[in-house]
C-alpha atoms as a PDB file:
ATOM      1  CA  UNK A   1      60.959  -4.707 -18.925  1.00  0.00           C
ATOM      2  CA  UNK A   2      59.761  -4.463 -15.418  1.00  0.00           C
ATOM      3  CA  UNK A   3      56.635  -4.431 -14.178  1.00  0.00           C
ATOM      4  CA  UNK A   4      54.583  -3.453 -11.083  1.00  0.00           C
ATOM      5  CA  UNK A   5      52.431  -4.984  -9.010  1.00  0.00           C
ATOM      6  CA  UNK A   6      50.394  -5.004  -6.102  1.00  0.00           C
ATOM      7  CA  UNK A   7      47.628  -7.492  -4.326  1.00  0.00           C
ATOM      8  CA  UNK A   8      44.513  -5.500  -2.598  1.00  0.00           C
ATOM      9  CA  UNK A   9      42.911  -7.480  -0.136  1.00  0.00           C
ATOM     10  CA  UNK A  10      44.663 -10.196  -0.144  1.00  0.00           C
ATOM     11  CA  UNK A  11      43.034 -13.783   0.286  1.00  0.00           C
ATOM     12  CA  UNK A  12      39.451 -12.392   0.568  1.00  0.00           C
ATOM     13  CA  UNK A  13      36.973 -12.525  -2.047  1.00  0.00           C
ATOM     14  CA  UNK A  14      37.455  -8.938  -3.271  1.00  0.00           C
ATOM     15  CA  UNK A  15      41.152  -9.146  -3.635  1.00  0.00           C
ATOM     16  CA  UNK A  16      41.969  -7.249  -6.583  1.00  0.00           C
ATOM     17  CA  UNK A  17      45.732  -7.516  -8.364  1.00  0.00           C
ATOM     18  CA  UNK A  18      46.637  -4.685 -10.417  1.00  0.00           C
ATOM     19  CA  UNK A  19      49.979  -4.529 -12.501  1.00  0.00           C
ATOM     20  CA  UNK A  20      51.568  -2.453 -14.895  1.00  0.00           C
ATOM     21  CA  UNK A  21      54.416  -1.815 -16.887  1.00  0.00           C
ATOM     22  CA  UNK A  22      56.404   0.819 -14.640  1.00  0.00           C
ATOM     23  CA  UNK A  23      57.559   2.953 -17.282  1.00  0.00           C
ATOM     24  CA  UNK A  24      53.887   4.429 -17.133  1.00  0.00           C
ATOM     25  CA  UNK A  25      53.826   4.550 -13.280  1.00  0.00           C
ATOM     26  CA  UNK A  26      52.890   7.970 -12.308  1.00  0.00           C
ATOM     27  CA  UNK A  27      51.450   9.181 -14.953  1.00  0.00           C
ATOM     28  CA  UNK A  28      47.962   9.550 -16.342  1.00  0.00           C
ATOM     29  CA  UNK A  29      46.668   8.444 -19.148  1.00  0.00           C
ATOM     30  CA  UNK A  30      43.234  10.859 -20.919  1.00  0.00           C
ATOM     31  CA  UNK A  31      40.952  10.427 -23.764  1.00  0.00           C
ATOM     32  CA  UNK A  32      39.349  13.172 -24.154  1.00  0.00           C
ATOM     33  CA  UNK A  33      36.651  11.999 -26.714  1.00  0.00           C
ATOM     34  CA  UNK A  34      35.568   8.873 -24.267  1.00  0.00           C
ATOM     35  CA  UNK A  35      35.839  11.024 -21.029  1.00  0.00           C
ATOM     36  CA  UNK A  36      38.088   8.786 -19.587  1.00  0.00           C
ATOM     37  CA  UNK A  37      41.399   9.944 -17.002  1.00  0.00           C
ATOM     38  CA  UNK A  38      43.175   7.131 -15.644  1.00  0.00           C
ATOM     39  CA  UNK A  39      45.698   7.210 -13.080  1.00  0.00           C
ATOM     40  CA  UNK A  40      48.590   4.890 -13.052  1.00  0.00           C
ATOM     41  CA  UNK A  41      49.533   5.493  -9.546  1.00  0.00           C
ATOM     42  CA  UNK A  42      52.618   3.869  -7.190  1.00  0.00           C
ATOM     43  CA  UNK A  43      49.353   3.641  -4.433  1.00  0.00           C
ATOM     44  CA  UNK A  44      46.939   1.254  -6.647  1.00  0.00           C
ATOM     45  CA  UNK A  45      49.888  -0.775  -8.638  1.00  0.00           C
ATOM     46  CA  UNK A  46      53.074  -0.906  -6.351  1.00  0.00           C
ATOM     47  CA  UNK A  47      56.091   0.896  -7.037  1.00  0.00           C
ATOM     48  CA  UNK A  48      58.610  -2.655  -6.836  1.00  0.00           C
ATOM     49  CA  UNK A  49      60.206  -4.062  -9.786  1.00  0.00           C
ATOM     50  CA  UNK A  50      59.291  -7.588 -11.333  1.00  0.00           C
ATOM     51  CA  UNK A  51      60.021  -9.451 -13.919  1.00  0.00           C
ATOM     52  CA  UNK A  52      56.990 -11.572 -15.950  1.00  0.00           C
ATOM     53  CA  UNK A  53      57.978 -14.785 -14.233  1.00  0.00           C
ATOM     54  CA  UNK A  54      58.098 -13.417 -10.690  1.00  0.00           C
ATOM     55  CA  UNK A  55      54.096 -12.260 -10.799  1.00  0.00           C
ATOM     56  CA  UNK A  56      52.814 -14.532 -14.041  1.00  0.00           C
ATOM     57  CA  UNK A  57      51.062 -17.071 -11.732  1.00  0.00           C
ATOM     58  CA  UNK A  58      49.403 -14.036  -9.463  1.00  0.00           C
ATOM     59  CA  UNK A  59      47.771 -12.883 -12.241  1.00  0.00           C
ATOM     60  CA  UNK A  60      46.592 -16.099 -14.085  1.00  0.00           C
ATOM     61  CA  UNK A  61      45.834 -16.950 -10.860  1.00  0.00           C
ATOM     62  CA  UNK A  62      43.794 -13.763  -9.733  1.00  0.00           C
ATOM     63  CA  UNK A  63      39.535 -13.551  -9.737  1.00  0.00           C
ATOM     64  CA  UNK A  64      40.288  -9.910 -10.428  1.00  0.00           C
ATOM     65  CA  UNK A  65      43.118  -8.393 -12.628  1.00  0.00           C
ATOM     66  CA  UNK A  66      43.714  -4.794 -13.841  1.00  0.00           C
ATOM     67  CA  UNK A  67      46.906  -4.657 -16.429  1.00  0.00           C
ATOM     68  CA  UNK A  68      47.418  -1.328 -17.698  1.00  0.00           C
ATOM     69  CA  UNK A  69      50.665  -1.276 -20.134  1.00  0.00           C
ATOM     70  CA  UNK A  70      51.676  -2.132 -23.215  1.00  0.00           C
ATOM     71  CA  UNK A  71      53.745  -4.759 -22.690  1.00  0.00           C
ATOM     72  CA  UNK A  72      52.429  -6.902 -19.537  1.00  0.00           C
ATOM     73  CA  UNK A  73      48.906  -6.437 -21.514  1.00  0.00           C
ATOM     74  CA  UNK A  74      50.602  -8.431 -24.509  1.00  0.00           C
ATOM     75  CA  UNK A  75      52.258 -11.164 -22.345  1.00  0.00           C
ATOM     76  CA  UNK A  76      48.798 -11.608 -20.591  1.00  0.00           C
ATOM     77  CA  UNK A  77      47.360 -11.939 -23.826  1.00  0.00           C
ATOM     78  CA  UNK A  78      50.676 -14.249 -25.443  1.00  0.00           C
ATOM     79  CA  UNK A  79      49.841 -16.517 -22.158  1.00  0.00           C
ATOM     80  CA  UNK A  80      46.501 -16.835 -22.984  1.00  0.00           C
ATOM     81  CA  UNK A  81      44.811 -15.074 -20.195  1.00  0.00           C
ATOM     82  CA  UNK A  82      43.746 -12.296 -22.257  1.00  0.00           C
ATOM     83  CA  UNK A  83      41.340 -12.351 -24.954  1.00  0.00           C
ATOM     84  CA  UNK A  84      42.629  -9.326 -27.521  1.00  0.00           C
ATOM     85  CA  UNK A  85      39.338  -8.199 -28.414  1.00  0.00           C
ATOM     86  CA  UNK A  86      38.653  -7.268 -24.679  1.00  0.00           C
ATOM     87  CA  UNK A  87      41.834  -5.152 -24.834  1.00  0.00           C
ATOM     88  CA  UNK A  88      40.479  -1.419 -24.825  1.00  0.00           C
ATOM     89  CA  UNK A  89      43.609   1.470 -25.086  1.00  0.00           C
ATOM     90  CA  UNK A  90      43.985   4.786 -23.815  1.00  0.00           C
ATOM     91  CA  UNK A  91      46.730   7.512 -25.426  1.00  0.00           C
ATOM     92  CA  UNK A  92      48.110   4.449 -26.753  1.00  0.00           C
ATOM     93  CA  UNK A  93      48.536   2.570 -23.611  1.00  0.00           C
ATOM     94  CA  UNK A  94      46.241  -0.967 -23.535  1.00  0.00           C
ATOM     95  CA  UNK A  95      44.441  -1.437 -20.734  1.00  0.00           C
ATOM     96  CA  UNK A  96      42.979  -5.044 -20.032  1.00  0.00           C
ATOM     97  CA  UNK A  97      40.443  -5.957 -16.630  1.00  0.00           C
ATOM     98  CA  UNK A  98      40.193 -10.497 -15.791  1.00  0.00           C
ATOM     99  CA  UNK A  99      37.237 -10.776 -14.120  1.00  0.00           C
ATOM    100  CA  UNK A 100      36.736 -14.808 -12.410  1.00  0.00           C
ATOM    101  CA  UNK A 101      32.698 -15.396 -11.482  1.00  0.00           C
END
């Protein structure tokens, strides 16, 4: 499966890397119950195609990750950069934050 990505600030000490799998670019997720609307959009996560291996070492090398998806939450997690219990889902989609102090 593809994924997204896309590296804000870049090199400074607020860079932020946000990824996602792109079969939920676009759209956006709502809970209702939790008040929560979340926009997957092209602007904050890209709009290229990657594979895992092309952006694995951005993110488990990144001070601050989003992942929104399914499955690039689960290979974050598989690859141990991901603690499951951290993992918080939204219509179904998991949504994970890596925060670096």
């Amino acid at each position: 499966m593809p994924f997204s990505i896309k590296i804000h600030g870049k090199d400074t000490p607020r860079e932020i890397i946000a990824a996602c799998d792109n079969e939920i670019l676009g759209k956006t997720l709502v809970d209702r119950e939790r008040e929560i609307e979340f926009a997957v959009s092209k602007e904050f996560y890209g709009s290229e195609n990657f594979e895992w291996e092309e952006i694995a070492d951005s993110i488990s090398s990144g001070r601050n990750v989003n992942l929104v998806g399914n499955e690039i939450v689960e290979l974050a997690i598989k690859n141990g950069l991901v603690d499951p219990k951290s993992v918080i889902e939204i219509e179904g989609v998991k949504h994970a934050q890596i925060y670096s102090i």
